[in-house]
PDB file of N, CA and C in Angstrom:
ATOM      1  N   UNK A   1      51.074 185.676  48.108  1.00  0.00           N
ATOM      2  CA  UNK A   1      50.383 184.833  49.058  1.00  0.00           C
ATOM      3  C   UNK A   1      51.360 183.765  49.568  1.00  0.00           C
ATOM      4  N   UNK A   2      50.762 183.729  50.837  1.00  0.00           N
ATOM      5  CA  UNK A   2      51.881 182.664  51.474  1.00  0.00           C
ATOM      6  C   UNK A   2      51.137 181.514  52.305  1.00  0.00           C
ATOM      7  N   UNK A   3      51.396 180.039  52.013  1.00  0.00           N
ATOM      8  CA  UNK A   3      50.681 178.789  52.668  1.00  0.00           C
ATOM      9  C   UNK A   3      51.531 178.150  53.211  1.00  0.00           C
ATOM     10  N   UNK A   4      51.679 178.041  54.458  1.00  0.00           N
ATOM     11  CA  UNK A   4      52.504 177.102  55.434  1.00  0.00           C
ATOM     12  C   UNK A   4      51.249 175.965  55.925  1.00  0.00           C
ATOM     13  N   UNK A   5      51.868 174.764  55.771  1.00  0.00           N
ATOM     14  CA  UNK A   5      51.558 173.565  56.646  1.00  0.00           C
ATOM     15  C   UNK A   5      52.192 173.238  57.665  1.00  0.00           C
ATOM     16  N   UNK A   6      52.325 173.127  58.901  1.00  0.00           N
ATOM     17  CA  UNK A   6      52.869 173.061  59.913  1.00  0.00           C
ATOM     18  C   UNK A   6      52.628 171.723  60.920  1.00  0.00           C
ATOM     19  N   UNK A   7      53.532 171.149  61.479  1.00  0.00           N
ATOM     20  CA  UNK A   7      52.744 170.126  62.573  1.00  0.00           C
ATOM     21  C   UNK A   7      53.032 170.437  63.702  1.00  0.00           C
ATOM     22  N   UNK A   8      51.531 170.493  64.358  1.00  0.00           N
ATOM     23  CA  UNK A   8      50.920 171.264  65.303  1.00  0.00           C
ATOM     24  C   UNK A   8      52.159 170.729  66.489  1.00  0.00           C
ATOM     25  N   UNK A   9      52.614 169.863  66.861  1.00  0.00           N
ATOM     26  CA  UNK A   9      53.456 169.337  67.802  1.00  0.00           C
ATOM     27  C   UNK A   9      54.685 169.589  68.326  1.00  0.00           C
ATOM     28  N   UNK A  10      55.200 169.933  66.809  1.00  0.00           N
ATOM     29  CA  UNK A  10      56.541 170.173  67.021  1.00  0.00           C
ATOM     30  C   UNK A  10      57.308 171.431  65.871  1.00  0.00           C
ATOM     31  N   UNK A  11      55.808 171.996  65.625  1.00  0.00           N
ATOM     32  CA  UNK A  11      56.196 173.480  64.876  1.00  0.00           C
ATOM     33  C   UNK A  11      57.256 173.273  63.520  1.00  0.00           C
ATOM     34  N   UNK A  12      57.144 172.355  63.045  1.00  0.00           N
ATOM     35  CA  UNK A  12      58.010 172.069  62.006  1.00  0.00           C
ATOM     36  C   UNK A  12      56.996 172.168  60.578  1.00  0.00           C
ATOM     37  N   UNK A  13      57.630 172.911  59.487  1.00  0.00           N
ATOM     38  CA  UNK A  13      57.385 172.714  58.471  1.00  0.00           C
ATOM     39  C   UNK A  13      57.459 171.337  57.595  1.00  0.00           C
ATOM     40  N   UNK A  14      56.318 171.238  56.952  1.00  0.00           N
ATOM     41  CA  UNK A  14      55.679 170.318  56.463  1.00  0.00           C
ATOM     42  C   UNK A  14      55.642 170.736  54.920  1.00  0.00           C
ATOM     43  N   UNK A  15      55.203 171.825  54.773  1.00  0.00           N
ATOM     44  CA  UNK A  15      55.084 172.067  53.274  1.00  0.00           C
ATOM     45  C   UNK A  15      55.156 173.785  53.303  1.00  0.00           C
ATOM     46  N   UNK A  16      55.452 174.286  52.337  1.00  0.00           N
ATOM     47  CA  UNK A  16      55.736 175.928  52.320  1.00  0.00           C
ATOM     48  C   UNK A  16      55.372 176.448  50.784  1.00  0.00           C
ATOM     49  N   UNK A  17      54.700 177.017  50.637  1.00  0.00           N
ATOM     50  CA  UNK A  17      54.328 177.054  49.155  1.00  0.00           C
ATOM     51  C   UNK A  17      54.155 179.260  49.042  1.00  0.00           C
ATOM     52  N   UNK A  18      54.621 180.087  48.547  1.00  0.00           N
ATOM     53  CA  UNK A  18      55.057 181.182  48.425  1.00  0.00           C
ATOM     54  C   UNK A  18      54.914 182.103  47.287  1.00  0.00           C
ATOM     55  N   UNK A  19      54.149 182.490  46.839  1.00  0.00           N
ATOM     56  CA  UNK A  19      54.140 183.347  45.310  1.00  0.00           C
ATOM     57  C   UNK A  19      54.134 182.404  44.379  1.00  0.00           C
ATOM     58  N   UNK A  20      53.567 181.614  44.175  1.00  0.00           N
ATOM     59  CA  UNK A  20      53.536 180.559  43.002  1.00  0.00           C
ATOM     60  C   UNK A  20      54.508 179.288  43.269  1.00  0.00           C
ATOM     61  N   UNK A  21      55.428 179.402  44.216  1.00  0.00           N
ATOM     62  CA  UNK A  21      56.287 178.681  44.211  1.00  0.00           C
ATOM     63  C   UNK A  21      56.608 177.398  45.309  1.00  0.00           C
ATOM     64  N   UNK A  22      56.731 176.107  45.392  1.00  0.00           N
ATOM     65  CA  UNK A  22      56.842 175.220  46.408  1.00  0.00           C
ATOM     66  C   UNK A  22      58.092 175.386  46.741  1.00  0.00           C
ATOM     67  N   UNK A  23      58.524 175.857  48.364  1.00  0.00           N
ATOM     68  CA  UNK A  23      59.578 176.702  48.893  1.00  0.00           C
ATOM     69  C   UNK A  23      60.201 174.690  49.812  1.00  0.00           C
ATOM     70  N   UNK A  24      60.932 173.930  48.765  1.00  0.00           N
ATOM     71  CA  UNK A  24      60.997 172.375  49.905  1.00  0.00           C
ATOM     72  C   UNK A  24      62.596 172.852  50.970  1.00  0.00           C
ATOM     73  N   UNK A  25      63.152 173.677  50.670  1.00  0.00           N
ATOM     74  CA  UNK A  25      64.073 174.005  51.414  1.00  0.00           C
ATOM     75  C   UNK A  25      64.198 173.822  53.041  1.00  0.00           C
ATOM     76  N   UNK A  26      62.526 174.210  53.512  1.00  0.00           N
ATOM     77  CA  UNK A  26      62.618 174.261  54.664  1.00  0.00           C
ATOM     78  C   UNK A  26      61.945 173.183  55.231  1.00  0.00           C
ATOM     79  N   UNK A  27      61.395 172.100  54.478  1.00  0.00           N
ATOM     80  CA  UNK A  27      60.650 171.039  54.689  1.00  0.00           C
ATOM     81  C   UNK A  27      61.210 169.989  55.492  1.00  0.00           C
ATOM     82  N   UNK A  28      60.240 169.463  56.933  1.00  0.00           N
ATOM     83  CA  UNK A  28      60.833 168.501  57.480  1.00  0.00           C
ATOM     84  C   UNK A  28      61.296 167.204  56.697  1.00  0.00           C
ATOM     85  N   UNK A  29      62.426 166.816  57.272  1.00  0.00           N
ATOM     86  CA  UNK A  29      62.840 165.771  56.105  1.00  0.00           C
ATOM     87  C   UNK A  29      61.809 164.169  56.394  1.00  0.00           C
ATOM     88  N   UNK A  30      61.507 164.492  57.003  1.00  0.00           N
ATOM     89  CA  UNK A  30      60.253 163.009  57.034  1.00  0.00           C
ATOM     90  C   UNK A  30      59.255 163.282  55.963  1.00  0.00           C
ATOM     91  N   UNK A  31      59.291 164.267  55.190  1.00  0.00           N
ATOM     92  CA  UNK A  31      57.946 164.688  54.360  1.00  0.00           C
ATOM     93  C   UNK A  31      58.452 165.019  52.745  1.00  0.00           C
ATOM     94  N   UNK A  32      59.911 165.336  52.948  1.00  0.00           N
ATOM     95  CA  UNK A  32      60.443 165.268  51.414  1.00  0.00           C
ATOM     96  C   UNK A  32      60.208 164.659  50.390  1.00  0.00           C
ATOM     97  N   UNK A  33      59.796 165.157  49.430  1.00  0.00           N
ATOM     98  CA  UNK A  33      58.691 163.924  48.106  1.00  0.00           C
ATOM     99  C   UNK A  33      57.756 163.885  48.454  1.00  0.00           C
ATOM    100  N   UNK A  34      57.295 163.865  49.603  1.00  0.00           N
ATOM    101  CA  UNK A  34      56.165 163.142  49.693  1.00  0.00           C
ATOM    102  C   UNK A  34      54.295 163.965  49.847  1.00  0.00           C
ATOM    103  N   UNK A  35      54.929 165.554  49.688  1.00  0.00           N
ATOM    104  CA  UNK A  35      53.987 166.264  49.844  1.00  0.00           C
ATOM    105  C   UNK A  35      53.953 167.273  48.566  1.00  0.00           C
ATOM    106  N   UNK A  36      52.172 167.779  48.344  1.00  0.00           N
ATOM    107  CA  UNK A  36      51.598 168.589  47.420  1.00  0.00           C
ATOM    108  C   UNK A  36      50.845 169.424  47.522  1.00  0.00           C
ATOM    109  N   UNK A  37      51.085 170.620  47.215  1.00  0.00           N
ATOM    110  CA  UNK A  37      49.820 171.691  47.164  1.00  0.00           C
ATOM    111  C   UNK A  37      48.672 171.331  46.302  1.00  0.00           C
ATOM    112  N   UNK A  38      47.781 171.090  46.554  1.00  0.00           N
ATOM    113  CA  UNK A  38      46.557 170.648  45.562  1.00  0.00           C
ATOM    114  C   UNK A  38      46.560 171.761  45.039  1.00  0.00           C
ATOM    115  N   UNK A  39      46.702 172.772  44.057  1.00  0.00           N
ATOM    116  CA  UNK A  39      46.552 174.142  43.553  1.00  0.00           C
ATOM    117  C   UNK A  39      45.316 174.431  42.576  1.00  0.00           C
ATOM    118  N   UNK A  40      44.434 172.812  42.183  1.00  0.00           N
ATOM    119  CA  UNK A  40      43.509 173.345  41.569  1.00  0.00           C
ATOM    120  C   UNK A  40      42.279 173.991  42.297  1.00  0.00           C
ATOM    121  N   UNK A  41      42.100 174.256  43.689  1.00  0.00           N
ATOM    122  CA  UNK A  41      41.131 175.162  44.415  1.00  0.00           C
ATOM    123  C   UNK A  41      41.615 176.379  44.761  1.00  0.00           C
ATOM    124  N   UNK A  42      43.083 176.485  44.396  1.00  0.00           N
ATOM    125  CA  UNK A  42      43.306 177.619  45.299  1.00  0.00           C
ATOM    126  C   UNK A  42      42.732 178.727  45.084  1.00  0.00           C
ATOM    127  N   UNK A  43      42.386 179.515  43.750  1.00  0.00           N
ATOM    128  CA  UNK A  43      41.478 180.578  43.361  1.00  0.00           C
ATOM    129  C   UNK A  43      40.090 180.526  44.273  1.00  0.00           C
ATOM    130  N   UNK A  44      40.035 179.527  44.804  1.00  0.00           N
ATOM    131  CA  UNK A  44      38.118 179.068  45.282  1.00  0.00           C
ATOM    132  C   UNK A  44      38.617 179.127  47.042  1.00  0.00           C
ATOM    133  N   UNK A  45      39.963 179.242  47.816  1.00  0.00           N
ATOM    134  CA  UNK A  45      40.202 179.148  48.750  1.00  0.00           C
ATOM    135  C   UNK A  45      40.637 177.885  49.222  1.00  0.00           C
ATOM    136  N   UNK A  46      40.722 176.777  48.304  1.00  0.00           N
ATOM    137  CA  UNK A  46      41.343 175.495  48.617  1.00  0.00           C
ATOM    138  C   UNK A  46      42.367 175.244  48.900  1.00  0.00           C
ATOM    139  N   UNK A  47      42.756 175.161  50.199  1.00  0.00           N
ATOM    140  CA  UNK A  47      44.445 175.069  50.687  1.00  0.00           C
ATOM    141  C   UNK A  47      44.511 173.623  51.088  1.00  0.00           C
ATOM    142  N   UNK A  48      44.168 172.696  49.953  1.00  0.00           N
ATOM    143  CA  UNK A  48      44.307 171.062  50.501  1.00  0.00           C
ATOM    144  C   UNK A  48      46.000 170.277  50.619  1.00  0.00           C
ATOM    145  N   UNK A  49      46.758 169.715  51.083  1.00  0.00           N
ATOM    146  CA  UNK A  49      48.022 169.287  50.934  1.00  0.00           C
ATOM    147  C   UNK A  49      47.811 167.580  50.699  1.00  0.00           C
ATOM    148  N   UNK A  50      48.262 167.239  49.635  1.00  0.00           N
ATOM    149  CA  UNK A  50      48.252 165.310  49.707  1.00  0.00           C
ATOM    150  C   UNK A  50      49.901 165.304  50.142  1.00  0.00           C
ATOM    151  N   UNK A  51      49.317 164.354  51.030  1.00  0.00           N
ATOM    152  CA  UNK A  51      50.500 163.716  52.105  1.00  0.00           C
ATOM    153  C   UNK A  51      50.724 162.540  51.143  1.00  0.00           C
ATOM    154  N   UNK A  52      51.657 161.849  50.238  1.00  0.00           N
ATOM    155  CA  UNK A  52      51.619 160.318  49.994  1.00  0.00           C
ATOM    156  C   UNK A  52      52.220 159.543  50.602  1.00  0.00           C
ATOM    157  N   UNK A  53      52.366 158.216  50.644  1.00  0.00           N
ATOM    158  CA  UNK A  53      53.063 156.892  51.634  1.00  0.00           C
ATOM    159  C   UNK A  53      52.625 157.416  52.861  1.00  0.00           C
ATOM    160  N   UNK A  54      51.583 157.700  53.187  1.00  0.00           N
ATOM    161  CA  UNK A  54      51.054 157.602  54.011  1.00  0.00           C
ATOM    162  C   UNK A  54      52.225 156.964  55.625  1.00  0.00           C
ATOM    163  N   UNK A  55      52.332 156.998  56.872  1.00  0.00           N
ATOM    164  CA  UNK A  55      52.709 156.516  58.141  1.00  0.00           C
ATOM    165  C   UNK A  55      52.528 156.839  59.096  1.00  0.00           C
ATOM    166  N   UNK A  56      52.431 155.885  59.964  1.00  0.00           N
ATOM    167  CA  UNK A  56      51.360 155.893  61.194  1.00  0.00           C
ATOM    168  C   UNK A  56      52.241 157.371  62.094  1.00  0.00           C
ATOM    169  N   UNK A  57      53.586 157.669  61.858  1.00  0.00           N
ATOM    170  CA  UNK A  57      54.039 159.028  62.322  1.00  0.00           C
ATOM    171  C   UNK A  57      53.474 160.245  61.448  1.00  0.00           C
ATOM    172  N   UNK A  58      52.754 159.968  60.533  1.00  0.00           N
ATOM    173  CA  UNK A  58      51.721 161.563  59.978  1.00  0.00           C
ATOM    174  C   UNK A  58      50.511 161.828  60.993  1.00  0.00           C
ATOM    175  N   UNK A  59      50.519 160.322  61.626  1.00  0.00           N
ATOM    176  CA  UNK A  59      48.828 160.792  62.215  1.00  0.00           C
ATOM    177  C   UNK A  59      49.190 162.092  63.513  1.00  0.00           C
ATOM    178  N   UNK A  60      48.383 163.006  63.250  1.00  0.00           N
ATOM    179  CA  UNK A  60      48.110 164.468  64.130  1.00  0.00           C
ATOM    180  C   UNK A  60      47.469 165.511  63.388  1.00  0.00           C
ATOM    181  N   UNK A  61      47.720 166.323  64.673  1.00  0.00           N
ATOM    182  CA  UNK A  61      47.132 167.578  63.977  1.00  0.00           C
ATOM    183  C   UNK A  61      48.078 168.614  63.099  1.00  0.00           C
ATOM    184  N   UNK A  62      47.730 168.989  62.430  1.00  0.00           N
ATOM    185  CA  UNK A  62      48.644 170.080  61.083  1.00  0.00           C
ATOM    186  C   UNK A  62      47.857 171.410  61.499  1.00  0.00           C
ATOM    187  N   UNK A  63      48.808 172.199  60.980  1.00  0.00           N
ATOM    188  CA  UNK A  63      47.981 173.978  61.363  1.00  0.00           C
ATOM    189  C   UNK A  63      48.530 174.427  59.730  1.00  0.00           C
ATOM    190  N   UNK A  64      47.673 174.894  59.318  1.00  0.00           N
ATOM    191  CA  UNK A  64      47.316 175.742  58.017  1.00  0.00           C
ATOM    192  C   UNK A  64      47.497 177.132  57.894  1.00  0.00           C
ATOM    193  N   UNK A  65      48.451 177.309  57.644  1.00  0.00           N
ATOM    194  CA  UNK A  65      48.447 178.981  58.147  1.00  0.00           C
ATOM    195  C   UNK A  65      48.548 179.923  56.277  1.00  0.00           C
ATOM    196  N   UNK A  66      47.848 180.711  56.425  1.00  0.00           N
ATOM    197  CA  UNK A  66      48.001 181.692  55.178  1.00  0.00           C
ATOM    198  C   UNK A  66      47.721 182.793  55.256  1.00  0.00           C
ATOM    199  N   UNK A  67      48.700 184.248  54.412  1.00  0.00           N
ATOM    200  CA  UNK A  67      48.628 185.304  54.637  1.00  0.00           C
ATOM    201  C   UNK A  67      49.357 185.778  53.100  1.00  0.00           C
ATOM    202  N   UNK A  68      48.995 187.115  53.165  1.00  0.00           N
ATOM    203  CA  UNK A  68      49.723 187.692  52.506  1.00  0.00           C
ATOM    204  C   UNK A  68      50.006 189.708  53.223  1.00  0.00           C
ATOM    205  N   UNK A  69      49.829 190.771  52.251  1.00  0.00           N
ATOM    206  CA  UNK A  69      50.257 191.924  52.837  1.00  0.00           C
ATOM    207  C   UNK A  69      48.557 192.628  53.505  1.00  0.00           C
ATOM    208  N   UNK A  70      47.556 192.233  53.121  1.00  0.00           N
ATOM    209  CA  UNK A  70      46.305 192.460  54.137  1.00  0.00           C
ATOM    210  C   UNK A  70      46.304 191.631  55.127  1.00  0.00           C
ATOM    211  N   UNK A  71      45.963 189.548  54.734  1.00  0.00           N
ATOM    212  CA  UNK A  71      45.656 189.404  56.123  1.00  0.00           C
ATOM    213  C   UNK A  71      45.939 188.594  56.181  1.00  0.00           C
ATOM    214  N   UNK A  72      45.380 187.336  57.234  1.00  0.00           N
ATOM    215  CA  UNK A  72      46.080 186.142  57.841  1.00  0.00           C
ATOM    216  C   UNK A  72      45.326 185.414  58.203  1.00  0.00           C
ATOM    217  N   UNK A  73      45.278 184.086  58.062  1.00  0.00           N
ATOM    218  CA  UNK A  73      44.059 183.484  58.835  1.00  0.00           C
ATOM    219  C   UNK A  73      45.192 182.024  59.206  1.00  0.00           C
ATOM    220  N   UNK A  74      44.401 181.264  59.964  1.00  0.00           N
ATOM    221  CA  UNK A  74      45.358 179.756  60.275  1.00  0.00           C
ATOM    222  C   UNK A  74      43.917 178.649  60.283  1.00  0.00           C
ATOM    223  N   UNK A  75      43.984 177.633  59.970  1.00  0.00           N
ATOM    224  CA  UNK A  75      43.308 177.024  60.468  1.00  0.00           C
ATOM    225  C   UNK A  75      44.077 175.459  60.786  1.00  0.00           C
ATOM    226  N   UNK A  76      42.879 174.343  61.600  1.00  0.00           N
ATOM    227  CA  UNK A  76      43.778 173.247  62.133  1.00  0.00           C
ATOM    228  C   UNK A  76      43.003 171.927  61.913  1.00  0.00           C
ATOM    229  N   UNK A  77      43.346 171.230  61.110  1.00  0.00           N
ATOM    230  CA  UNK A  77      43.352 169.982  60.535  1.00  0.00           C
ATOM    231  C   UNK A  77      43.886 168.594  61.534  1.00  0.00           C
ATOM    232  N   UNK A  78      43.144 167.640  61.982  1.00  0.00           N
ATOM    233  CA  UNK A  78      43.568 166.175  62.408  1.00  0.00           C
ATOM    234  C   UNK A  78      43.421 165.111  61.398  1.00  0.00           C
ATOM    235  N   UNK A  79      44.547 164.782  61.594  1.00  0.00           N
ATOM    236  CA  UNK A  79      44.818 163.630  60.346  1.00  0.00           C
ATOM    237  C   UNK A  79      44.899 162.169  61.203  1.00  0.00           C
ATOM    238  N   UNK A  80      44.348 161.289  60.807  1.00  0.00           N
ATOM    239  CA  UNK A  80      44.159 160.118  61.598  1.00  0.00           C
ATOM    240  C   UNK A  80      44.443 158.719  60.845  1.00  0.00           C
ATOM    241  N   UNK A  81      45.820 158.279  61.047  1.00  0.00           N
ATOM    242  CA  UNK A  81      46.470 157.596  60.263  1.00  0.00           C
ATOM    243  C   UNK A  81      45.839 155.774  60.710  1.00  0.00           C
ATOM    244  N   UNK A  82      45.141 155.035  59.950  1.00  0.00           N
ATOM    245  CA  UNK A  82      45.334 153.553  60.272  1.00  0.00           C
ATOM    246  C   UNK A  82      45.330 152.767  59.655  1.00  0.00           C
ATOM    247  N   UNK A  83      45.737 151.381  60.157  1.00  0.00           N
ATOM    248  CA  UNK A  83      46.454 150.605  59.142  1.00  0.00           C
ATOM    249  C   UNK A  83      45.697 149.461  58.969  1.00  0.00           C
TER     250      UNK A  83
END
């Protein structure tokens, strides 16, 4: 199974998580450290990500994308940052 977080704007990886594994290699560097697969839903379909230190450049929309060798789905999340 494969979970990409993406921001919707500028198509950049955010978080990449791959067969058990958090893939930070390809992670935008504004997000390094600072992001998590919540993994205790994932059996239940929970694809949640905690963003921490929070900044007013997180606020947008993120695209959720997951697949593996049957199927694929994406979905799209707005995050609304204030201070």
């Amino acid at each position: 199974m494969e979970i990409r977080w993406i921001r919707d704007h500028i198509s950049e990886t955010v978080h990449h998580y791959r067969n058990g594994e958090d893939l930070y290699r390809e992670q935008m560097e504004a997000y390094v450290g600072r992001t998590e697969l919540v993994r205790d839903g994932l059996s239940a379909g929970s694809l949640d990500l905690r963003i921490t230190g929070l900044r007013p450049s997180d606020d947008g929309q993120y695209v959720c994308t997951v697949g593996d060798a049957d199927a694929y789905a994406e979905a799209i999340v707005k995050l609304e940052v204030s201070g």
